[in-house]
C-alpha atoms as a PDB file:
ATOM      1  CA  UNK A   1      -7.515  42.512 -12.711  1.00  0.00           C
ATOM      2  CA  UNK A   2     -10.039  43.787  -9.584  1.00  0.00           C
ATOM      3  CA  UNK A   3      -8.929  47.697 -11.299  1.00  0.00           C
ATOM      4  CA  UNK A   4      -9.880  46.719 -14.839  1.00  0.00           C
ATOM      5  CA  UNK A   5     -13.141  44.990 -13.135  1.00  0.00           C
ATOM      6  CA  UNK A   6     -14.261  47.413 -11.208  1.00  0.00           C
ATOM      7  CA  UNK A   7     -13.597  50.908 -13.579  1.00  0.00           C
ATOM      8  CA  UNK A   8     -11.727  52.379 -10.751  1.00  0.00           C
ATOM      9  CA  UNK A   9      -9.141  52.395  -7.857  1.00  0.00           C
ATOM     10  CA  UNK A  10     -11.760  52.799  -5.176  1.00  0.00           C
ATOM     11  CA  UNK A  11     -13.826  49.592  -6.333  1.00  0.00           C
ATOM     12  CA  UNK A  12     -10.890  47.720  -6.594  1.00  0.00           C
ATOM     13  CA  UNK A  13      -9.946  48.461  -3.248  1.00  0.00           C
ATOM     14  CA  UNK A  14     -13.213  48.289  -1.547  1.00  0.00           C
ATOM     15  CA  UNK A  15     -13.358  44.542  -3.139  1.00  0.00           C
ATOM     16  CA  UNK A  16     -10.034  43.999  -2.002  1.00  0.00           C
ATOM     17  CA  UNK A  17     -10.505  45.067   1.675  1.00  0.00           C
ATOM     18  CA  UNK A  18      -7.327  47.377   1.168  1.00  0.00           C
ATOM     19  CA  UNK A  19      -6.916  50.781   0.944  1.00  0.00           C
ATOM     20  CA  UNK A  20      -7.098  53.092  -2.617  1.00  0.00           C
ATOM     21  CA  UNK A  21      -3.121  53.891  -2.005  1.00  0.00           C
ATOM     22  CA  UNK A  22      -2.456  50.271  -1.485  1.00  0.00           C
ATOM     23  CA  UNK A  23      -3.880  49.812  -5.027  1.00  0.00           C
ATOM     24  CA  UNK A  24      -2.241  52.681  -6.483  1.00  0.00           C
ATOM     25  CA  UNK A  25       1.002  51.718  -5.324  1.00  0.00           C
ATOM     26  CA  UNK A  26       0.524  48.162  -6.406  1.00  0.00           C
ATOM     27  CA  UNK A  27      -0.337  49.119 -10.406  1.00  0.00           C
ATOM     28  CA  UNK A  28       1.971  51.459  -9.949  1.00  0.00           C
ATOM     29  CA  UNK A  29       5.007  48.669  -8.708  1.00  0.00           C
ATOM     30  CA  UNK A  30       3.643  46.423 -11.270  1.00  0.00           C
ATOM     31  CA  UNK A  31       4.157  49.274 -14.664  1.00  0.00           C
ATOM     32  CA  UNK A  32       7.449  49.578 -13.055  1.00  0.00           C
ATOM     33  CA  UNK A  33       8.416  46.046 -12.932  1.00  0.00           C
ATOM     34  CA  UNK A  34       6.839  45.717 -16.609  1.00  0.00           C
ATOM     35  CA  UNK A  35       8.384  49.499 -18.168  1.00  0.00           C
ATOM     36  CA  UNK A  36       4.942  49.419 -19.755  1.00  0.00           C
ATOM     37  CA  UNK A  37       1.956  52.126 -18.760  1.00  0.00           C
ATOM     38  CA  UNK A  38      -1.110  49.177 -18.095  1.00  0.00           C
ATOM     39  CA  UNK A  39      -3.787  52.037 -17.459  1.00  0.00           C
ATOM     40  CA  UNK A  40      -4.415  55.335 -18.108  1.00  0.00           C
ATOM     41  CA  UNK A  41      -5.259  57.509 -15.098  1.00  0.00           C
ATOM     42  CA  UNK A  42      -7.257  60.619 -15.005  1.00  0.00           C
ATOM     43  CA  UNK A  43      -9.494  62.469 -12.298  1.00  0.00           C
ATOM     44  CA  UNK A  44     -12.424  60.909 -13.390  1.00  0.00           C
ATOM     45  CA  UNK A  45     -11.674  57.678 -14.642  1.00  0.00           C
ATOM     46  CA  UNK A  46      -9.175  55.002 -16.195  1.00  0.00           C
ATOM     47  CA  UNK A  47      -8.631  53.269 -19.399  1.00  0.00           C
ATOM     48  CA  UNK A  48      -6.532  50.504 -20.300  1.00  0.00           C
ATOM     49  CA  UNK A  49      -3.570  50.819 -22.756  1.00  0.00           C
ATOM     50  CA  UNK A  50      -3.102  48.400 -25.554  1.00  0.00           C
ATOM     51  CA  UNK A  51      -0.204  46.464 -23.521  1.00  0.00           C
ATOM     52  CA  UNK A  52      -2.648  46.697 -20.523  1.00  0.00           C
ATOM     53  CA  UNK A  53      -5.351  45.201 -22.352  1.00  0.00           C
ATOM     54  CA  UNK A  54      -2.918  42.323 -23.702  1.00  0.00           C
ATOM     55  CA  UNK A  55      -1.867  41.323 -20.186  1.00  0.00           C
ATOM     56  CA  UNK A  56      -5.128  41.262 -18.490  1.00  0.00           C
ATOM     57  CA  UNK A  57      -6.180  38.585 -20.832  1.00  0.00           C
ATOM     58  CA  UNK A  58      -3.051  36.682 -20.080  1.00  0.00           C
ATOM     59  CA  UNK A  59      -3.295  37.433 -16.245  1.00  0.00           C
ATOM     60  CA  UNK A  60      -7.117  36.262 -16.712  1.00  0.00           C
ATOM     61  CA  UNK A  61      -6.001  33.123 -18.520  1.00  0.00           C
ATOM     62  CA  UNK A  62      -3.409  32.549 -15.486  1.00  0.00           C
ATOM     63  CA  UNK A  63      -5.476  32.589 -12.954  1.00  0.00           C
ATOM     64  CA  UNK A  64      -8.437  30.280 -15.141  1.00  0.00           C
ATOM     65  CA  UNK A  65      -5.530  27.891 -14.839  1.00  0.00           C
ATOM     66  CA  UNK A  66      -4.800  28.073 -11.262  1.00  0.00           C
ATOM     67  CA  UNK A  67      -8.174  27.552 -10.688  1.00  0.00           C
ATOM     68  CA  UNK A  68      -8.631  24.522 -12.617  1.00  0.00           C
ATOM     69  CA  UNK A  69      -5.545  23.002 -10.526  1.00  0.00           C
ATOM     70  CA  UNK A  70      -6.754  24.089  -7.403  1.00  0.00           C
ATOM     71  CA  UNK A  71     -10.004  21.959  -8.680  1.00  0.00           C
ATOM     72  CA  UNK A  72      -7.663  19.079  -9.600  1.00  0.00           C
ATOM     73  CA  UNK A  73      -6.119  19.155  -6.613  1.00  0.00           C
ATOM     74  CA  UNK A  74      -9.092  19.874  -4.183  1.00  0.00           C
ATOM     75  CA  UNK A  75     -10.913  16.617  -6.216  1.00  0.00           C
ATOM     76  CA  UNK A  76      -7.599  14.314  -5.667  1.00  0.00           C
ATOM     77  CA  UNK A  77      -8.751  14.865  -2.195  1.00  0.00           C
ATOM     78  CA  UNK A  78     -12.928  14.351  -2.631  1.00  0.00           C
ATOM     79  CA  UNK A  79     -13.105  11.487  -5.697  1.00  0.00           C
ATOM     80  CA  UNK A  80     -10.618   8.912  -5.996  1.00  0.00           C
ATOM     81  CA  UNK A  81      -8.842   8.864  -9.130  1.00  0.00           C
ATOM     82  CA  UNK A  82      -5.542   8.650 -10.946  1.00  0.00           C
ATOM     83  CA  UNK A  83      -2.780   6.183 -10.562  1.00  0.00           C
ATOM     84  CA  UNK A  84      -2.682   4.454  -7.567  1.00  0.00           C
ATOM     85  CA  UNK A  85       0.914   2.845  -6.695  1.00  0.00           C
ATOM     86  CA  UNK A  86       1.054  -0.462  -4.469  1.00  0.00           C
ATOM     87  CA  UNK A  87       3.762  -2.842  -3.093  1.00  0.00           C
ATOM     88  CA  UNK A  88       2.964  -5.953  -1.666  1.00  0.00           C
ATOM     89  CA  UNK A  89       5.713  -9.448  -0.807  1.00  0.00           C
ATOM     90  CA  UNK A  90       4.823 -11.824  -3.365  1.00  0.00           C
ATOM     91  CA  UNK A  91       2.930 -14.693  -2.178  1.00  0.00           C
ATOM     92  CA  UNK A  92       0.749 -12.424   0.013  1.00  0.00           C
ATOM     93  CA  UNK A  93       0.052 -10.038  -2.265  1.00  0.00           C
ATOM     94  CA  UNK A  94      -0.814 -12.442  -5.117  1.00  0.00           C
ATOM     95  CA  UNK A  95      -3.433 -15.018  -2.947  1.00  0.00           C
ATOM     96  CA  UNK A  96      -5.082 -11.711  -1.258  1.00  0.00           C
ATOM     97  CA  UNK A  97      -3.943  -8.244  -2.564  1.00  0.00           C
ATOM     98  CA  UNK A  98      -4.718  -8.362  -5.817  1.00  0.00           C
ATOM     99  CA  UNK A  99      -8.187  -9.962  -5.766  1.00  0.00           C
ATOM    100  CA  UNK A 100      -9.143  -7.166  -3.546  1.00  0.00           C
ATOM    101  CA  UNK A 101      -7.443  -4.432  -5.697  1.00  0.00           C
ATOM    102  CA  UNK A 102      -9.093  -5.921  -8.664  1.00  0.00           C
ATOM    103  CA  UNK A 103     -12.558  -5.561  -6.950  1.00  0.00           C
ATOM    104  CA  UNK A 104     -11.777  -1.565  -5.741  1.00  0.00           C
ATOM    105  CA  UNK A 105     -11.087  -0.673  -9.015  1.00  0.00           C
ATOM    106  CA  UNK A 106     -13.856  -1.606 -10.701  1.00  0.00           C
ATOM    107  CA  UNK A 107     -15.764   0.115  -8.045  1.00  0.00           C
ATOM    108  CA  UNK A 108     -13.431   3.439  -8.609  1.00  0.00           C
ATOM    109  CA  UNK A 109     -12.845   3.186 -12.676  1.00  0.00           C
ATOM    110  CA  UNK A 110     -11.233   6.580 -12.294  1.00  0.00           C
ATOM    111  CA  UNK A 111      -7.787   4.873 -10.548  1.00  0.00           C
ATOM    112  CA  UNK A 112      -5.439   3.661 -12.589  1.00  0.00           C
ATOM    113  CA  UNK A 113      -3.508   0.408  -9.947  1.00  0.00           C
ATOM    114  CA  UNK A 114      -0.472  -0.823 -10.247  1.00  0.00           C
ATOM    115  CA  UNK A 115       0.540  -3.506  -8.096  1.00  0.00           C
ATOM    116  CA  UNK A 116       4.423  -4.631  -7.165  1.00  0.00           C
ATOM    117  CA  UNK A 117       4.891  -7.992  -5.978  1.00  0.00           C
ATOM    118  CA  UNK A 118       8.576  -8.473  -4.297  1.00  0.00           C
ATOM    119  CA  UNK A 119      10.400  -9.950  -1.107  1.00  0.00           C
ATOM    120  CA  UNK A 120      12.132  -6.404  -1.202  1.00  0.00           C
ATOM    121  CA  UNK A 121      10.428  -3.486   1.781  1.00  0.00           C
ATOM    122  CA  UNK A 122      10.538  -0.481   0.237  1.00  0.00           C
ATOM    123  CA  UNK A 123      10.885   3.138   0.974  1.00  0.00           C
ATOM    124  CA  UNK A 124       7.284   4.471   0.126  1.00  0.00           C
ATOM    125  CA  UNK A 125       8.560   7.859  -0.338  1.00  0.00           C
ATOM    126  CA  UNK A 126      12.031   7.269  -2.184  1.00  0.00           C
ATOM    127  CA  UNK A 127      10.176   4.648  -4.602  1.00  0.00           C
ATOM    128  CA  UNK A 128       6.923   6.446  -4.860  1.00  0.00           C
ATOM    129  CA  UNK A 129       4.641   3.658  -3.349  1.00  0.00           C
ATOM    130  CA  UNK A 130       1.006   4.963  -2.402  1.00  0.00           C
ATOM    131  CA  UNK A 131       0.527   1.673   0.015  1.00  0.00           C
ATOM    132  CA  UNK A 132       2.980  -1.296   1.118  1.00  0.00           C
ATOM    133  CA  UNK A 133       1.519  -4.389   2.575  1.00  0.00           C
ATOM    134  CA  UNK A 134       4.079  -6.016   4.849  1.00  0.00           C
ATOM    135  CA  UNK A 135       4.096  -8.515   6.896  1.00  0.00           C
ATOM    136  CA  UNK A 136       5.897  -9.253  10.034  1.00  0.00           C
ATOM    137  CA  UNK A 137       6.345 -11.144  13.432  1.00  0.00           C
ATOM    138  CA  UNK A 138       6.963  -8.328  15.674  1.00  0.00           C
ATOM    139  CA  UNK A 139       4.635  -4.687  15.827  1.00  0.00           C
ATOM    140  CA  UNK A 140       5.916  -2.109  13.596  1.00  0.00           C
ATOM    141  CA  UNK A 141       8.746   0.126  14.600  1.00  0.00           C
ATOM    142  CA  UNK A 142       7.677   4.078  15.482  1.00  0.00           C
ATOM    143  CA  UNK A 143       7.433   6.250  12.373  1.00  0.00           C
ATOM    144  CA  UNK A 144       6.263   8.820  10.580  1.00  0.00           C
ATOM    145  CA  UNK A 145       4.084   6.127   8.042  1.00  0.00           C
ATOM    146  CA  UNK A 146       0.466   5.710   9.241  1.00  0.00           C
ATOM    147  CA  UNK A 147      -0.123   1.553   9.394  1.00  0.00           C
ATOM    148  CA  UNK A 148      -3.551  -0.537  10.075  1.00  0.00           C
ATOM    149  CA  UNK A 149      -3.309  -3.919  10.645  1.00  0.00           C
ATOM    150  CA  UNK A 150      -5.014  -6.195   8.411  1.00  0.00           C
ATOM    151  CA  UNK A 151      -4.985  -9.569  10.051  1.00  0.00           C
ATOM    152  CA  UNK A 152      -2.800 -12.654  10.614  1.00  0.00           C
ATOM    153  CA  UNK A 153      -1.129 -14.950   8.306  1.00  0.00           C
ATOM    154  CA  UNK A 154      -0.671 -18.094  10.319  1.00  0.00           C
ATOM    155  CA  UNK A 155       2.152 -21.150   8.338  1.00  0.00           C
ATOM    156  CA  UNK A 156       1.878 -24.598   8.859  1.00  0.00           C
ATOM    157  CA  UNK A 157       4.475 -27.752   8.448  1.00  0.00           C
ATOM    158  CA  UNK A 158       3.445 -29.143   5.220  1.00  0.00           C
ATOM    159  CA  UNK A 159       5.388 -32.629   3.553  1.00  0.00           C
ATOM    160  CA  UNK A 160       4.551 -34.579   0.652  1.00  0.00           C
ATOM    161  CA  UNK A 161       3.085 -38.240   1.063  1.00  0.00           C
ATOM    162  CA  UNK A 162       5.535 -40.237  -0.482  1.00  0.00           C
ATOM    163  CA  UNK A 163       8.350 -38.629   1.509  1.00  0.00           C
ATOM    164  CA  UNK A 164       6.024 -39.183   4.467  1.00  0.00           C
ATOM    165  CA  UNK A 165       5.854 -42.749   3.696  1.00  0.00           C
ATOM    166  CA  UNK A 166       9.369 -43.205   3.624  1.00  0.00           C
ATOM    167  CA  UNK A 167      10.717 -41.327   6.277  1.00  0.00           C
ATOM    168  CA  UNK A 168       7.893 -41.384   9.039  1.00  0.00           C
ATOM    169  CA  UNK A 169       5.731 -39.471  10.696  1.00  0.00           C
ATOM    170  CA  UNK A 170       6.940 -37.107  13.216  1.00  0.00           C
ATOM    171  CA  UNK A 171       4.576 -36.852  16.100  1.00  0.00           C
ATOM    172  CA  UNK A 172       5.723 -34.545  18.048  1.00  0.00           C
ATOM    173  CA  UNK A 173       8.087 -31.149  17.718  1.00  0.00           C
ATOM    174  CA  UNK A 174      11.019 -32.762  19.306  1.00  0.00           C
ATOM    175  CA  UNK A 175      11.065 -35.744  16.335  1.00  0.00           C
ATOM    176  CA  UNK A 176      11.434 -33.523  13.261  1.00  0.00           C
ATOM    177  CA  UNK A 177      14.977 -33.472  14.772  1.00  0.00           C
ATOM    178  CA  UNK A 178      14.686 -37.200  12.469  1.00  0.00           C
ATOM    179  CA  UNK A 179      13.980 -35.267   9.079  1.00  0.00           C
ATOM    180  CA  UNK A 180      14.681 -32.737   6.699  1.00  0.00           C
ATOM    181  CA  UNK A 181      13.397 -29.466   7.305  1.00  0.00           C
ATOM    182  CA  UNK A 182      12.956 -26.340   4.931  1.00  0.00           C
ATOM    183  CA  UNK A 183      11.996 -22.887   5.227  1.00  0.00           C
ATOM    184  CA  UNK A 184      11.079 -20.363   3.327  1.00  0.00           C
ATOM    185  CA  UNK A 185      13.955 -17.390   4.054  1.00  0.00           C
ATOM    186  CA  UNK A 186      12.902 -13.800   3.916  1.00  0.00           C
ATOM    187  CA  UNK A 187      12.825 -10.861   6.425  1.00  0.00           C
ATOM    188  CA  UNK A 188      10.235 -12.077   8.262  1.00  0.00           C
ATOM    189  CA  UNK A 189      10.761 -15.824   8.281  1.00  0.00           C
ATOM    190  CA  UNK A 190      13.915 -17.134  10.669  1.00  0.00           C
ATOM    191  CA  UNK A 191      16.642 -19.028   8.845  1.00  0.00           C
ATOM    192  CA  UNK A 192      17.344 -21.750  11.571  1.00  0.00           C
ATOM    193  CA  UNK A 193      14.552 -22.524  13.889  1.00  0.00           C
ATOM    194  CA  UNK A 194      10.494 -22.750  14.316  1.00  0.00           C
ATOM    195  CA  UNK A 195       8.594 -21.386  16.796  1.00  0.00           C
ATOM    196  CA  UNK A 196       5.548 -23.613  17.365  1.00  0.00           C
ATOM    197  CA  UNK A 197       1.782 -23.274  19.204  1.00  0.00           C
ATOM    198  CA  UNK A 198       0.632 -26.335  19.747  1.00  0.00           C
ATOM    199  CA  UNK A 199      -1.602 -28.635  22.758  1.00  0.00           C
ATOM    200  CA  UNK A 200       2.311 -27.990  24.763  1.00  0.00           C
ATOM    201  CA  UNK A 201       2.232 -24.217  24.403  1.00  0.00           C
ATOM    202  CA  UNK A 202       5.216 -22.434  22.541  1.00  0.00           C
ATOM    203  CA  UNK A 203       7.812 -24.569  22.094  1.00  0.00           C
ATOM    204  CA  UNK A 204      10.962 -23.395  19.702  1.00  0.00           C
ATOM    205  CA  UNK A 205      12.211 -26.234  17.060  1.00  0.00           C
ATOM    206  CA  UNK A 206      16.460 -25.547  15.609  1.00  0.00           C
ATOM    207  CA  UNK A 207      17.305 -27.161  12.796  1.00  0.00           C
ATOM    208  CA  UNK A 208      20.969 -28.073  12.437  1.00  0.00           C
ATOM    209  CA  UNK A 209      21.256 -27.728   7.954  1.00  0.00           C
ATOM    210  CA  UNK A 210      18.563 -26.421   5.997  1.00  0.00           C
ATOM    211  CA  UNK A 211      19.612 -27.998   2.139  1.00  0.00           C
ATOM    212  CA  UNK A 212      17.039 -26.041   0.231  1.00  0.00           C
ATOM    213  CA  UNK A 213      16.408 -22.323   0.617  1.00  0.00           C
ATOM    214  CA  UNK A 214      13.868 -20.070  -1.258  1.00  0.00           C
ATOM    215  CA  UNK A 215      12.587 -16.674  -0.928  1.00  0.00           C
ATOM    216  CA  UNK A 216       9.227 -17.658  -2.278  1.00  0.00           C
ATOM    217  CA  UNK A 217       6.514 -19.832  -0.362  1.00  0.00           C
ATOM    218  CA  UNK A 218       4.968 -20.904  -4.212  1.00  0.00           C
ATOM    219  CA  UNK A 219       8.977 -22.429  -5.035  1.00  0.00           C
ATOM    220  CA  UNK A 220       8.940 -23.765  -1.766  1.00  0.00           C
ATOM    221  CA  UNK A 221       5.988 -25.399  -1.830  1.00  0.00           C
ATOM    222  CA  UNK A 222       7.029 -26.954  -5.340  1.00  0.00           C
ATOM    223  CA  UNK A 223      10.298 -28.188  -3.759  1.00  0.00           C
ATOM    224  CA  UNK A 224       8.118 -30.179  -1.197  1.00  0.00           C
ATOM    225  CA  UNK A 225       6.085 -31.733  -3.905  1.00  0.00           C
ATOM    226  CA  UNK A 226       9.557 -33.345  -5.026  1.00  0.00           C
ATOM    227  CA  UNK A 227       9.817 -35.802  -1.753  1.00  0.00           C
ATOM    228  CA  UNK A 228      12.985 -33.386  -0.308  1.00  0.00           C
ATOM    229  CA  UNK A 229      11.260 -32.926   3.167  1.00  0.00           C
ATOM    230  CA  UNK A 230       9.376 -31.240   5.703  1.00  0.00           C
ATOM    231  CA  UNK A 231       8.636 -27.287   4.954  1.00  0.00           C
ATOM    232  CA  UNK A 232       6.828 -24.379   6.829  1.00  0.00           C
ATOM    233  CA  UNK A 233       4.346 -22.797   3.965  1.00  0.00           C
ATOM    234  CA  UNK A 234       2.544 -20.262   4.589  1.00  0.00           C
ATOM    235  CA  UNK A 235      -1.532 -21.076   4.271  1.00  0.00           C
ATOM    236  CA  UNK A 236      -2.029 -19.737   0.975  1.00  0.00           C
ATOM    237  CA  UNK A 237       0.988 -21.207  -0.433  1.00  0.00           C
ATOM    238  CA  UNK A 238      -0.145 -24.509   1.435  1.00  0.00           C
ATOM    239  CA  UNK A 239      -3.961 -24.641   0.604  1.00  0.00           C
ATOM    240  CA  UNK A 240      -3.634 -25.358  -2.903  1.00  0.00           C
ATOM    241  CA  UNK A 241      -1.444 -28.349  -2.785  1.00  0.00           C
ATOM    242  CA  UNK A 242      -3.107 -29.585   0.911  1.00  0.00           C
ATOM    243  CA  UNK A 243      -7.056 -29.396  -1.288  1.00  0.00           C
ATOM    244  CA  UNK A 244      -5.388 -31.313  -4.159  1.00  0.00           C
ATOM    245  CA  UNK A 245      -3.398 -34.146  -1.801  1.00  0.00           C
ATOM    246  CA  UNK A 246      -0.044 -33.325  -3.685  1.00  0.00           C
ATOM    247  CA  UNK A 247       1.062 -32.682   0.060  1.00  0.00           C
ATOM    248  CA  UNK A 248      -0.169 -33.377   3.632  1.00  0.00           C
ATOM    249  CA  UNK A 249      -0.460 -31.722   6.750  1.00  0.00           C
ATOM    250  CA  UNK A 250       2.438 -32.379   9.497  1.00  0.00           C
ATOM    251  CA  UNK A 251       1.683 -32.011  13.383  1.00  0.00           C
ATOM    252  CA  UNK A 252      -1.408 -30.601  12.403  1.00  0.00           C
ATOM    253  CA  UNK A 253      -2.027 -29.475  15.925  1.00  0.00           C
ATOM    254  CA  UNK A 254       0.480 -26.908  15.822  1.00  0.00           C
ATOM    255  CA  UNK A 255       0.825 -23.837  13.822  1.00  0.00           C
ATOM    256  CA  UNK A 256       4.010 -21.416  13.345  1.00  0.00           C
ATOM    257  CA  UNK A 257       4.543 -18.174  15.024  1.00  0.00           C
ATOM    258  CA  UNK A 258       1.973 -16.060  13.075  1.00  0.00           C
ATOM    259  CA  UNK A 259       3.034 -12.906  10.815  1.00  0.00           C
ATOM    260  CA  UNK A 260       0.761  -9.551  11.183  1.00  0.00           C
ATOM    261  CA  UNK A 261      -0.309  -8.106   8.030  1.00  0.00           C
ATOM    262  CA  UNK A 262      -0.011  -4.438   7.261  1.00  0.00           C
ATOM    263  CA  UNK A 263      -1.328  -1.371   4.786  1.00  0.00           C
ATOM    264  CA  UNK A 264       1.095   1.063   4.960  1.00  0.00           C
ATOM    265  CA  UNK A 265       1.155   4.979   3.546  1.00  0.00           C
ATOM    266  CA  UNK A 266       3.238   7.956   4.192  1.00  0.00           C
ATOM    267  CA  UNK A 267       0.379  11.061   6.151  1.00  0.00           C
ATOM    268  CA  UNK A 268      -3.244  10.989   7.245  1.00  0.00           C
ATOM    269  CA  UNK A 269      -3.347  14.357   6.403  1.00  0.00           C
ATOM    270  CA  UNK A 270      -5.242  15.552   3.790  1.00  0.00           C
ATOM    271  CA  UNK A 271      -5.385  12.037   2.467  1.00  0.00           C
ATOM    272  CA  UNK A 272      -5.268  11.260  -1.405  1.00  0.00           C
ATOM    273  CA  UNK A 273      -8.886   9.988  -1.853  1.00  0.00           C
ATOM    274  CA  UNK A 274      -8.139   6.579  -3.807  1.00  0.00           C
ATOM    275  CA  UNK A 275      -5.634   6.490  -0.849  1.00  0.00           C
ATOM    276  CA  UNK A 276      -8.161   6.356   1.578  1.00  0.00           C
ATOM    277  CA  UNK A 277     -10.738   4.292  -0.238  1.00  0.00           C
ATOM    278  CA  UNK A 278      -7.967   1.752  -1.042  1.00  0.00           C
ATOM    279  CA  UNK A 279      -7.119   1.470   2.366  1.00  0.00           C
ATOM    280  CA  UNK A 280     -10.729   1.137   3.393  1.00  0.00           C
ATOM    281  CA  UNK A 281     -11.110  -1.559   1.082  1.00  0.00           C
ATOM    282  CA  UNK A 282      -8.551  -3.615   1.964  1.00  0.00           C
ATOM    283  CA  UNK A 283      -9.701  -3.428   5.329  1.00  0.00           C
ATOM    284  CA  UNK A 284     -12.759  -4.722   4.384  1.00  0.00           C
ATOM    285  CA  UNK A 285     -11.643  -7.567   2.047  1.00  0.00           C
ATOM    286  CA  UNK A 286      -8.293  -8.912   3.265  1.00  0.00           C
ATOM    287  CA  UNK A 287      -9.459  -9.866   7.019  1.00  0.00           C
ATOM    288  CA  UNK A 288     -12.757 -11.924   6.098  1.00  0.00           C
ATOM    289  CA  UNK A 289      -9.662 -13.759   3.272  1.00  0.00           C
ATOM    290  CA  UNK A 290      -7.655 -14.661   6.046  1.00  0.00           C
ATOM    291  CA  UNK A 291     -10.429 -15.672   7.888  1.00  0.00           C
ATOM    292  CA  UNK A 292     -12.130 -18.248   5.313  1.00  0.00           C
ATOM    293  CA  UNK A 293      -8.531 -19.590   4.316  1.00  0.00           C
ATOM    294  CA  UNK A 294      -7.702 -20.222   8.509  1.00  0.00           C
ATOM    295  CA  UNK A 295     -11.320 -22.085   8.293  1.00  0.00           C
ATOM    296  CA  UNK A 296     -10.567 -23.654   4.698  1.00  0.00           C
ATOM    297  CA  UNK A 297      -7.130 -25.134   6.797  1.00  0.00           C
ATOM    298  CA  UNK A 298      -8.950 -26.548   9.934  1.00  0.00           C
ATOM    299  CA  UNK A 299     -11.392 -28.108   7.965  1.00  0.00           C
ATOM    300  CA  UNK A 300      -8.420 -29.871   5.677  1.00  0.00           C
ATOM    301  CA  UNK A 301      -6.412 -30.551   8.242  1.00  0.00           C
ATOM    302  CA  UNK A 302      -9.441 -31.960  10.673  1.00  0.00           C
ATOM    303  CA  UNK A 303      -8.662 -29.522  13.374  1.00  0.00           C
END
């Protein structure tokens, strides 16, 4: 292409920063890898051949393409855009992800989101995920995956009034020994105990039977609703039901061990811009959520 350019061996080289042989030996390599003559060489000048003249369009057309995906790809890196692939568990992901997803893209119309709500962790690079939001009790294990912490989700005892009525009041952590108690069970939530913060400072609650088990806080909180006992929700799966008096707050001075909220993605290097901007968002959004909901729950709860 620089030879066909340039009229000659020397300009080709000279634009090349190589040497005239270096170019002659390269055509020359290139006729023999084809078995077609591509120019024809005399003292004073060179001419393409028919076949020469066919493959420098297609060679021009090649490289027209390459640089059209090195454009692509450069932009994937400048503009957000394209189809942006996130996992979040369910009943976080539904109260605060996807508000705040719904807001970025309508800022970036280019991105195409799709969200995943499930209980399941998975492997962002074996299931393709751009960014996971997780949430969990203890810091993240060492990786490879870049993480920011978002905030933290904080789950209170929650029981309905008629079962209250009925069974009593606990007032303290060592009376709920006297009741029902049911937890949502996941990865991050223990099957058999609570750990509490409360005026007495951490104190651990074990439940002997737990005779109703969900993986979602939203069933859970439904379950409740039906009289069967004292739960752990977590706030956003609480605050609907505590604003509409379908269920009541339960040592209201004490909150459950609190769960640390996550975005997750595979490399800070040469980050995919809606990447980036997603993350960005989401810290931006998701604290101040966490934040009014804790406030929304004090002022419920008259704390």
């Amino acid at each position: 292409m620089r030879v066909a350019e340039e009229g000659s061996f020397t300009g080709a080289a000279e634009r090349l920063n190589v040497t005239t042989a270096n170019v002659s030996r390269a055509v020359g390599a290139l006729e023999a890898h084809l078995r077609t003559r591509l120019i024809n060489r005399t003292t004073r000048r060179i001419a393409l051949t028919e076949a020469g003249e066919r493959y420098l369009r297609r060679c021009e057309q090649i490289f027209a393409y390459i640089g059209e995906a090195e454009a692509e790809a450069a932009d994937a890196h400048a503009r957000p855009s394209g189809r942006l692939r996130v996992h979040a568990t369910a009943s976080f992901g539904q109260t605060y992800v996807a508000p705040a997803l719904a807001r970025y893209q309508q800022s970036n119309p280019a991105v195409t989101v799709e969200l995943t709500l499930s209980q399941h962790v998975p492997d962002l690079l074996d299931e393709g995920y751009d960014v996971s939001l997780q949430l969990s009790s203890t810091p993240l294990p060492d990786s490879a995956l870049i993480s920011h912490r978002l905030g933290t989700l904080h789950s209170v005892l929650c029981a309905s009034p008629s079962y209250l009525d009925k069974h009593g009041v606990p007032s303290s952590v060592p009376e709920l020994a006297n009741h029902v108690c049911m937890q949502t069970v996941t990865s991050v939530f223990p099957r058999d105990h609570w750990r509490f913060d409360g005026p007495n400072g951490s104190e651990i609650f074990e439940f002997p039977v737990n005779v109703f088990q969900v993986n979602v806080a939203e069933a859970l909180a439904a379950a409740l609703k039906e009289n069967l006992g004292i739960g752990a929700l977590p706030t956003p799966a609480a605050l609907p039901a505590l604003r509409s008096g379908a269920l009541v707050r339960v040592l209201p001075e004490h909150r459950l061990q609190g769960l640390s909220a996550y975005a997750i993605y595979a490399s800070r290097q040469y980050l995919d811009a809606k990447i980036k901007t997603c993350v960005e968002s989401l810290q931006q959004s998701i604290p101040k959520a966490l934040a009014a909901d804790e406030e929304t729950l004090r002022a419920l709860s008259g704390t």
